[in-house]
N, C-alpha and C. Protein backbone atom coordinates (compact mmCIF):
# COMPACT_ATOMS: atom_id res chain seq x y z
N UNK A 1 -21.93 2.57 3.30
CA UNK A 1 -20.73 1.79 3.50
C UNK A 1 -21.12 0.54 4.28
N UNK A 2 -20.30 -0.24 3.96
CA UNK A 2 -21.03 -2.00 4.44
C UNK A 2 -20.17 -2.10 5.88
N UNK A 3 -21.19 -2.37 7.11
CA UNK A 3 -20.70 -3.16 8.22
C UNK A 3 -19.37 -3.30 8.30
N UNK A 4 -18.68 -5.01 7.33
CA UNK A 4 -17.70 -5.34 7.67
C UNK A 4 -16.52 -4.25 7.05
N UNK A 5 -17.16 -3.18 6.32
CA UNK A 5 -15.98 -2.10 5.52
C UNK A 5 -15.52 -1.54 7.41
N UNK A 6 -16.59 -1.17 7.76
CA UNK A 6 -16.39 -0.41 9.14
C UNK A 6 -15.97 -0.58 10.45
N UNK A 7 -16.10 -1.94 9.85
CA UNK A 7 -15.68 -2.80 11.67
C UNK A 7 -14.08 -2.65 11.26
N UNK A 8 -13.71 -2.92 9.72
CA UNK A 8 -12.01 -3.72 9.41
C UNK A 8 -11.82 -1.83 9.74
N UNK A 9 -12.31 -1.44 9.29
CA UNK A 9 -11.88 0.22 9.78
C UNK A 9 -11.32 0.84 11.50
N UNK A 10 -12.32 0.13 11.82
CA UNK A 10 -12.86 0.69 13.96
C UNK A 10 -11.33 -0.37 14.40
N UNK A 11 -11.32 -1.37 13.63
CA UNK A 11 -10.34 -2.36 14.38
C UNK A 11 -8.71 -2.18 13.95
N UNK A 12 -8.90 -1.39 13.20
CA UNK A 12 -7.25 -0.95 12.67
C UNK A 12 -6.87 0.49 13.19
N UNK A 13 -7.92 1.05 13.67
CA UNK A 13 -7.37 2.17 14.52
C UNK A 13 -6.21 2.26 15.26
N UNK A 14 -5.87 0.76 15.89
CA UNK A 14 -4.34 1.00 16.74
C UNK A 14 -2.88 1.02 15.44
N UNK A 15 -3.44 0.38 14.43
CA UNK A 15 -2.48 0.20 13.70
C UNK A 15 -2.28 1.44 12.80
N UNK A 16 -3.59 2.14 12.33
CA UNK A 16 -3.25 3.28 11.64
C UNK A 16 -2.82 4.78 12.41
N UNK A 17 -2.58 4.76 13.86
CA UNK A 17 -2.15 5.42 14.33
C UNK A 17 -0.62 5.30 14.37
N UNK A 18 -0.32 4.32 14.75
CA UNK A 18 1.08 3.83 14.43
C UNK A 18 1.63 4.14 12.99
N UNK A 19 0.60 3.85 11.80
CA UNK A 19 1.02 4.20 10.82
C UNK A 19 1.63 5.39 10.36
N UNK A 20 0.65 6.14 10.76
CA UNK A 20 0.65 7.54 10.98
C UNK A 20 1.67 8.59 11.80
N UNK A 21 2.58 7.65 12.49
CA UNK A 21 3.79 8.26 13.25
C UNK A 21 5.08 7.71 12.38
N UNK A 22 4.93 7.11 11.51
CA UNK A 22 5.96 6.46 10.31
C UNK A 22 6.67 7.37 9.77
N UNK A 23 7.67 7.27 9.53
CA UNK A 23 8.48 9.05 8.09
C UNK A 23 7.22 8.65 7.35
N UNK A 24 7.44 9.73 6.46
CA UNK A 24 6.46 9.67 5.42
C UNK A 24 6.83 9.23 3.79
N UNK A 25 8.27 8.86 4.26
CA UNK A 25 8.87 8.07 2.77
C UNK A 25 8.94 6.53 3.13
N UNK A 26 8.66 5.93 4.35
CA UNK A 26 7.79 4.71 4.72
C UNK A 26 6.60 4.68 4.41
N UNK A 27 5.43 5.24 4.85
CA UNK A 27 4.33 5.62 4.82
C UNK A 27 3.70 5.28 3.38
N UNK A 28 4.98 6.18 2.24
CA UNK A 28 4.65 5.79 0.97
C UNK A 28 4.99 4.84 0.38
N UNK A 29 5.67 4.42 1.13
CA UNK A 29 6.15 2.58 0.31
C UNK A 29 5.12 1.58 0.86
N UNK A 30 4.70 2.03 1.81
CA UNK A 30 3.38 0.42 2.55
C UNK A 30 2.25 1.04 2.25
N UNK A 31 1.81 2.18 2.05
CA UNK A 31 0.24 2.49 1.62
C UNK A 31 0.23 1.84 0.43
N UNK A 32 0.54 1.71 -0.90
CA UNK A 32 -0.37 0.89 -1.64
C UNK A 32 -0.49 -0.41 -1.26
N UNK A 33 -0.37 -1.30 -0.47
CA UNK A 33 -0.03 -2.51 0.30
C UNK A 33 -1.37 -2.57 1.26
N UNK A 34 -1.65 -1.52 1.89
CA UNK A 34 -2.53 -1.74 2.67
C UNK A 34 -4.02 -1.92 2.10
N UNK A 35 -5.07 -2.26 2.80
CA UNK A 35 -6.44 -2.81 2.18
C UNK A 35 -6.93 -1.28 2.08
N UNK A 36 -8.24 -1.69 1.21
CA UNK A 36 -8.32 -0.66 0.43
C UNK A 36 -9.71 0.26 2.08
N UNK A 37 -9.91 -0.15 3.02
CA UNK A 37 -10.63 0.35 3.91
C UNK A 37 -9.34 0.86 4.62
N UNK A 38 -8.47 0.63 4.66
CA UNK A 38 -7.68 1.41 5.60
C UNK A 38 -7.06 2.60 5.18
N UNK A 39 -6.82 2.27 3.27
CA UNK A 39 -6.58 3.46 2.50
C UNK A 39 -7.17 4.70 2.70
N UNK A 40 -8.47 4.35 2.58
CA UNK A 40 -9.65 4.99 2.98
C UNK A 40 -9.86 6.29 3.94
N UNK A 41 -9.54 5.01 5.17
CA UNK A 41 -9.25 6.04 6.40
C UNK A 41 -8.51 6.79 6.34
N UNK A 42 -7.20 6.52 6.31
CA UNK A 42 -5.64 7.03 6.31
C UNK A 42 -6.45 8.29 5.44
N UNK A 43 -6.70 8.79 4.30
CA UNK A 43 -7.34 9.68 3.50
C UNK A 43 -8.43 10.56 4.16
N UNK A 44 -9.16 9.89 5.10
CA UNK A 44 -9.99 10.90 5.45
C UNK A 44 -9.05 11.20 6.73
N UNK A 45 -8.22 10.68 7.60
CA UNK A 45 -7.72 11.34 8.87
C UNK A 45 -6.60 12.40 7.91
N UNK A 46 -6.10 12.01 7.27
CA UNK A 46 -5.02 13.14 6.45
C UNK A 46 -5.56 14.92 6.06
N UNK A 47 -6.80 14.44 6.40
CA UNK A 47 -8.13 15.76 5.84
C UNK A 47 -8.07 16.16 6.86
N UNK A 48 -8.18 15.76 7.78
CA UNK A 48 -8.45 16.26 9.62
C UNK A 48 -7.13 17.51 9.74
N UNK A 49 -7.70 18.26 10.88
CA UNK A 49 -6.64 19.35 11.71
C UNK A 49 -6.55 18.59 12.67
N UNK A 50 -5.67 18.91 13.62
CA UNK A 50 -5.67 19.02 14.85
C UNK A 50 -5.90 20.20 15.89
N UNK A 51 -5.71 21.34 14.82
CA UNK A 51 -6.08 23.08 15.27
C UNK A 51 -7.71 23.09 15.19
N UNK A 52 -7.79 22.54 14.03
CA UNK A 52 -10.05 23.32 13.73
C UNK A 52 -10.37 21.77 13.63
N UNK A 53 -11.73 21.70 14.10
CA UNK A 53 -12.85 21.21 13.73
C UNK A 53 -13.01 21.49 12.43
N UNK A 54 -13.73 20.17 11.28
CA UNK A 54 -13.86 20.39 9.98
C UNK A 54 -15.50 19.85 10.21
N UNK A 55 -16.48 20.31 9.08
CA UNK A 55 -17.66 20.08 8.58
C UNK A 55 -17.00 18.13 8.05
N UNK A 56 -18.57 17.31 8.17
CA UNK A 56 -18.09 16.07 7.31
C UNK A 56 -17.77 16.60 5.50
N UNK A 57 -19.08 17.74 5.44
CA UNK A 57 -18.47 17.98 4.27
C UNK A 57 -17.10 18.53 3.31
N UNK A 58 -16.94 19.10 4.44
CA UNK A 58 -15.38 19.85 4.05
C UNK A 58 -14.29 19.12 3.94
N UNK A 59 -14.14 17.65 4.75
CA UNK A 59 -13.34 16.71 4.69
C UNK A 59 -13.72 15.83 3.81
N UNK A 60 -14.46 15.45 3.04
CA UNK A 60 -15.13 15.05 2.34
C UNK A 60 -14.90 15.38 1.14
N UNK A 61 -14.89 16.77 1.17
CA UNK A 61 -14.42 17.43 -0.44
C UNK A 61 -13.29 17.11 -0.51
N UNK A 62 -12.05 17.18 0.32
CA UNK A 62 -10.72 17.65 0.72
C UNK A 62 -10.58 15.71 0.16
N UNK A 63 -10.83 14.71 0.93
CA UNK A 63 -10.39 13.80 0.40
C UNK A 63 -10.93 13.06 -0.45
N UNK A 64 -11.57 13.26 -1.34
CA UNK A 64 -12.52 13.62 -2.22
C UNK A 64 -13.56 11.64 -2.19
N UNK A 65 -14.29 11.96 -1.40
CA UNK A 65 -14.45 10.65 -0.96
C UNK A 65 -16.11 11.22 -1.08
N UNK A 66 -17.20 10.44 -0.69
CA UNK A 66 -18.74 10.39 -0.67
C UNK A 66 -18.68 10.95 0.69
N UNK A 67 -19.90 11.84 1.09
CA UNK A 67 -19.76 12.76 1.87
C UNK A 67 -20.43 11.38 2.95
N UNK A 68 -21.16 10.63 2.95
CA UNK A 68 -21.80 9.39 3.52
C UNK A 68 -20.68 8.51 3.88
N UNK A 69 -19.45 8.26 3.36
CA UNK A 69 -18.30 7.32 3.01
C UNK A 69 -18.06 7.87 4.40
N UNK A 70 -17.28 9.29 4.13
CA UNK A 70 -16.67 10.16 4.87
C UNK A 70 -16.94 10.18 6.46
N UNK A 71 -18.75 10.25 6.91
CA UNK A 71 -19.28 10.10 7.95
C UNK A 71 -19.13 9.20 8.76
N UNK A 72 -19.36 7.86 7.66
CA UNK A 72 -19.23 6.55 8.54
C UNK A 72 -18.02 6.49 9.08
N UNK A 73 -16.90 6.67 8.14
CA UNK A 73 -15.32 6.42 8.95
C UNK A 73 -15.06 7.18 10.09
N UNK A 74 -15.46 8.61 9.85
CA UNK A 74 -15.13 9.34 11.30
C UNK A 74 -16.12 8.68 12.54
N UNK A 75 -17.34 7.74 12.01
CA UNK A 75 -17.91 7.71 13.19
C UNK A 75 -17.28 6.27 13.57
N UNK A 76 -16.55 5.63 12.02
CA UNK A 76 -15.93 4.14 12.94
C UNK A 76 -14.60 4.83 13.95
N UNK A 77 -14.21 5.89 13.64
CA UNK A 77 -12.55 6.08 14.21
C UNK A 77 -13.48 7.07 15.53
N UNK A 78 -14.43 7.48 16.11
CA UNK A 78 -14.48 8.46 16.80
C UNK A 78 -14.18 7.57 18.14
N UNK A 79 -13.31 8.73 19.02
CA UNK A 79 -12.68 8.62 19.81
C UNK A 79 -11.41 7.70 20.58
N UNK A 80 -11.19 7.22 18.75
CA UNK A 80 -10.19 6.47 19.08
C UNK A 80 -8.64 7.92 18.58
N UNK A 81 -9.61 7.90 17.04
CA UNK A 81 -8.89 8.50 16.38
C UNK A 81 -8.67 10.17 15.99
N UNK A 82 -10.14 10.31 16.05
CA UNK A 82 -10.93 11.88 16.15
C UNK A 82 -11.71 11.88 17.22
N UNK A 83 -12.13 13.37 17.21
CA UNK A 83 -13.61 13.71 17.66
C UNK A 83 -14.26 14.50 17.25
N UNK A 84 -15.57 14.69 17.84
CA UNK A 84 -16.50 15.54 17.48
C UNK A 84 -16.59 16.55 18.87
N UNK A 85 -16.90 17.67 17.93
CA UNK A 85 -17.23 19.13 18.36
C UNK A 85 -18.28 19.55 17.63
N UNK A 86 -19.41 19.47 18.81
CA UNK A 86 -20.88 20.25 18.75
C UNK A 86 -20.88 21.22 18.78
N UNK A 87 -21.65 22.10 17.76
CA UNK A 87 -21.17 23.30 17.64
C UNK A 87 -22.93 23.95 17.10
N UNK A 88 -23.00 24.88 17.33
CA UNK A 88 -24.18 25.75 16.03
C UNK A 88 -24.15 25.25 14.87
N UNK A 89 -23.12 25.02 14.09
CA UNK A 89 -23.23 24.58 13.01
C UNK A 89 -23.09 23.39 12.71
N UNK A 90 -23.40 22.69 13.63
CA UNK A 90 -23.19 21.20 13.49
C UNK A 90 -21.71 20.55 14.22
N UNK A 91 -21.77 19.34 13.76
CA UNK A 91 -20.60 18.19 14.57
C UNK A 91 -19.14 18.83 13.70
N UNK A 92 -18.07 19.20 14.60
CA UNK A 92 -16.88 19.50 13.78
C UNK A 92 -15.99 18.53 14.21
N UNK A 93 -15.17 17.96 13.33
CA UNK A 93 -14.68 16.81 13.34
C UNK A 93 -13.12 17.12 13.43
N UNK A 94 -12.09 16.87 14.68
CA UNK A 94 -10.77 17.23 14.38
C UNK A 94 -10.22 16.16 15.13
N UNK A 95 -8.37 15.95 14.41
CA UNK A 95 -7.86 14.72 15.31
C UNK A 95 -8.09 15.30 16.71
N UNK A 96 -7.69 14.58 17.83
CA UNK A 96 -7.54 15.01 19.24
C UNK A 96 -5.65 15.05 20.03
């Protein structure tokens, strides 16, 4: 995923949180409107729990995105938007 895909990603974090507290019959009238990196996101945080930690791959499948795609965004949104949980089995990824 390219730099400026990730920065327009890391820098809309305040806005896609906001988004994200919208009804969700708003939500669906301005998502096709929005750029296609924020689509993106919005798709992989929609994959996220807030109960479990997920594998990148498991969120990955779930929003059926490149398991590489998938990585970079959680690592542009981490700790704004998610986090990571070190675990034995690797980094588990859940909102906070």
């Amino acid at each position: 995923m390219y730099a400026p895909t990730l920065s327009a990603i890391a820098s809309a974090a305040d806005f896609l949180t906001y988004f994200r507290k919208l009804p969700r019959t708003q939500q669906d009238m301005i998502l096709p409107h929005l750029d296609e990196p924020q689509r993106m996101a919005l798709k992989v945080l929609n994959c996220c729990s807030e109960l479990e930690g997920q594998s990148v791959g498991a969120i990955a499948n779930l929003a059926e995105l490149h398991q590489e795609s998938t990585r970079a965004i959680l690592k542009a949104l981490e700790g704004r938007m998610v986090v990571a949980e070190v675990t034995a089995r690797g980094k588990l990824w859940k909102l906070p």
